[in-house]
C-alpha atoms as a PDB file:
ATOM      1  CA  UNK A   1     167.308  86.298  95.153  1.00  0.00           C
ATOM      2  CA  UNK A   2     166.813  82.307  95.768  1.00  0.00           C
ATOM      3  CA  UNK A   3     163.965  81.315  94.642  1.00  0.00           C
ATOM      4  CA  UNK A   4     162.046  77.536  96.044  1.00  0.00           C
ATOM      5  CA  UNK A   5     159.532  76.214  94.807  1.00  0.00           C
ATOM      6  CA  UNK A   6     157.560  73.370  96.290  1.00  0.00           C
ATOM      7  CA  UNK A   7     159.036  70.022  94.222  1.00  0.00           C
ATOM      8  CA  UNK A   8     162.931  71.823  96.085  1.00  0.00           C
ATOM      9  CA  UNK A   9     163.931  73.206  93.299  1.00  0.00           C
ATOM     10  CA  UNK A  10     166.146  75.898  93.803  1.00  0.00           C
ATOM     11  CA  UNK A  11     167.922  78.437  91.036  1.00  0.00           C
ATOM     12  CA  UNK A  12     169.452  81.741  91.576  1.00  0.00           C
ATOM     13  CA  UNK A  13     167.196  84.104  89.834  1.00  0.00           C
ATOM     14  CA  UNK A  14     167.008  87.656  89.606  1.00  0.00           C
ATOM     15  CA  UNK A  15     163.877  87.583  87.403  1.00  0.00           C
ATOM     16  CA  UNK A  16     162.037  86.196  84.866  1.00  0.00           C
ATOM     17  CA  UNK A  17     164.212  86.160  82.247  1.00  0.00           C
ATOM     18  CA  UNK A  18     167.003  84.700  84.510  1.00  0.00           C
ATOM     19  CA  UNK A  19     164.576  81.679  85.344  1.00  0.00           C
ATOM     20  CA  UNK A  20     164.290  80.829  81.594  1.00  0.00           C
ATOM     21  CA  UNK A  21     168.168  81.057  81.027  1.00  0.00           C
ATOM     22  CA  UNK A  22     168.732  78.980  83.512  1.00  0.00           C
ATOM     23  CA  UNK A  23     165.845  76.493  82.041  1.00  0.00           C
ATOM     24  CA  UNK A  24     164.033  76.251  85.263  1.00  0.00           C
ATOM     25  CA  UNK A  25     160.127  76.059  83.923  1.00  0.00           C
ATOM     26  CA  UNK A  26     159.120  74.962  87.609  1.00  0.00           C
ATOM     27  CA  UNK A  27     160.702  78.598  88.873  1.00  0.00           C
ATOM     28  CA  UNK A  28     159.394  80.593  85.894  1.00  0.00           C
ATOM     29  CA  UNK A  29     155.836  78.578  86.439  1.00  0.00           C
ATOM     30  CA  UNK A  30     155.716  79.844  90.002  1.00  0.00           C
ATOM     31  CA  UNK A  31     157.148  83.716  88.669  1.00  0.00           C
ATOM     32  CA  UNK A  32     153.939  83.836  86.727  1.00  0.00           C
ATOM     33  CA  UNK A  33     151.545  82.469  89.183  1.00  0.00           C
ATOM     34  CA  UNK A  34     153.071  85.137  91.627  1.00  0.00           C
ATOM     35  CA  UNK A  35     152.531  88.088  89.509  1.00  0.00           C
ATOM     36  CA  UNK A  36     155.656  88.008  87.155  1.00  0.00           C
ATOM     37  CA  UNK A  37     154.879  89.689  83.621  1.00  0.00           C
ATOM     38  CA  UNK A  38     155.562  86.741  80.752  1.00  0.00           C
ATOM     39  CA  UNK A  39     155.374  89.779  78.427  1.00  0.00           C
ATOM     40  CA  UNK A  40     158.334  91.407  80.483  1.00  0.00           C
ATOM     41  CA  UNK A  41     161.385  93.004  77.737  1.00  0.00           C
ATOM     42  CA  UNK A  42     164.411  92.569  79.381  1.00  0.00           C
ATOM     43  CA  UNK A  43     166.848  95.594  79.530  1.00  0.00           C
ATOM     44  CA  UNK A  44     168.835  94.491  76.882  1.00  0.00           C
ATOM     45  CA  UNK A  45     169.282  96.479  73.488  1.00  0.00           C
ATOM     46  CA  UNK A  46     167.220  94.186  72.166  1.00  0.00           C
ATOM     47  CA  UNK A  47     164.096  94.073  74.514  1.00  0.00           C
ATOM     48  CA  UNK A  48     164.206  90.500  74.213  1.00  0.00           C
ATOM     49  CA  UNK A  49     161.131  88.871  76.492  1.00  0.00           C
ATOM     50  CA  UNK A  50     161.311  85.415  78.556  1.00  0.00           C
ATOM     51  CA  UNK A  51     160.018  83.941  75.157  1.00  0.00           C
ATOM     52  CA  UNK A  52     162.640  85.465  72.972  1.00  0.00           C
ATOM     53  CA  UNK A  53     165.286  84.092  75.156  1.00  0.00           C
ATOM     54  CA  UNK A  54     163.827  80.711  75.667  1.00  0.00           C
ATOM     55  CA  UNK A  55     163.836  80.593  72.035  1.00  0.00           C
ATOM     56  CA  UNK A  56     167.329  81.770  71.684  1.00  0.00           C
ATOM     57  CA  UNK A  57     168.960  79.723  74.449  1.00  0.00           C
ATOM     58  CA  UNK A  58     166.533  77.786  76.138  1.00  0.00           C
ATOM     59  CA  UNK A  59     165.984  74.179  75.759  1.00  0.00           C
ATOM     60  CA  UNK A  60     162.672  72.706  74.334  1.00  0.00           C
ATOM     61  CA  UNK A  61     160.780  72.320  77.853  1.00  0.00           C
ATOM     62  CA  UNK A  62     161.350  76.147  78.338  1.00  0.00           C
ATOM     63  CA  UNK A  63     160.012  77.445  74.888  1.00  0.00           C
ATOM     64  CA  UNK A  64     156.875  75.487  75.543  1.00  0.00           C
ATOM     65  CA  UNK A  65     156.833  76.692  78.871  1.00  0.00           C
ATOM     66  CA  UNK A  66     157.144  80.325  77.891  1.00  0.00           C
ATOM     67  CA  UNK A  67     155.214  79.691  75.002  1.00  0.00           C
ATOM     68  CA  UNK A  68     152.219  77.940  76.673  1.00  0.00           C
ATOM     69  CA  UNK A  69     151.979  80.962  79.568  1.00  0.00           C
ATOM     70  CA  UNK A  70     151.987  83.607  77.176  1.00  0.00           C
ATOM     71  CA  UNK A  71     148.833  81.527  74.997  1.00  0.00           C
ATOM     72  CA  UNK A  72     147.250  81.694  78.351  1.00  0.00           C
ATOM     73  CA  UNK A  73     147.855  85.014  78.662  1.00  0.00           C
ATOM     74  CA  UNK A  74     146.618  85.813  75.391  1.00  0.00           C
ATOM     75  CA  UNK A  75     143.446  83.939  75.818  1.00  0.00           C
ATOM     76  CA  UNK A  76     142.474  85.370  79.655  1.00  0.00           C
ATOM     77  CA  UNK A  77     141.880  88.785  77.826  1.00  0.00           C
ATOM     78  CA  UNK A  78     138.757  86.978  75.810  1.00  0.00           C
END
C-alpha cells in the first residue's frame, strides 16, 4: 500500500507499525486520524505495539509521536 499524505510525503506502508519503522509521524498521524488502532500488537511473538517499536527503533520524533496519540487516546475515554 502507498500511502500520501497532504505535505507529499510518501512511504511504503503496510500498517501502522510499518509507518513508525519507517519514522514517518506525518503517515502514522494520518493512520490514526483515519481509523488506525495506536493500541494495535503487531503479529510478532512479542505483540509489540506502534509504541513499543518506536521505542525500540524509532527515532525521538516517532516515540513522541506514538507516545502523544496514545495520551490522547487515553484521555478521550474521560
Amino acid at each position: 500500500m502507498l500511502l500520501c499524505t497532504a505535505e507529499g510525503d510518501t512511504a511504503a506502508a503496510h500498517g501502522i507499525h510499518d509507518a513508525v519503522k519507517l519514522g514517518n509521524v506525518h503517515i502514522l498521524e494520518a493512520m490514526v486520524k483515519n481509523g488506525a488502532s495506536i493500541n494495535e500488537h503487531d503479529t510478532t511473538k512479542d505483540h509489540f505495539t506502534p509504541l513499543h517499536w518506536a521505542c525500540h527503533v524509532g527515532s525521538l520524533e516517532v516515540r513522541f509521536a506514538c507516545a502523544a496519540l496514545t495520551f490522547e487516546l487515553c484521555c478521550s475515554y474521560y
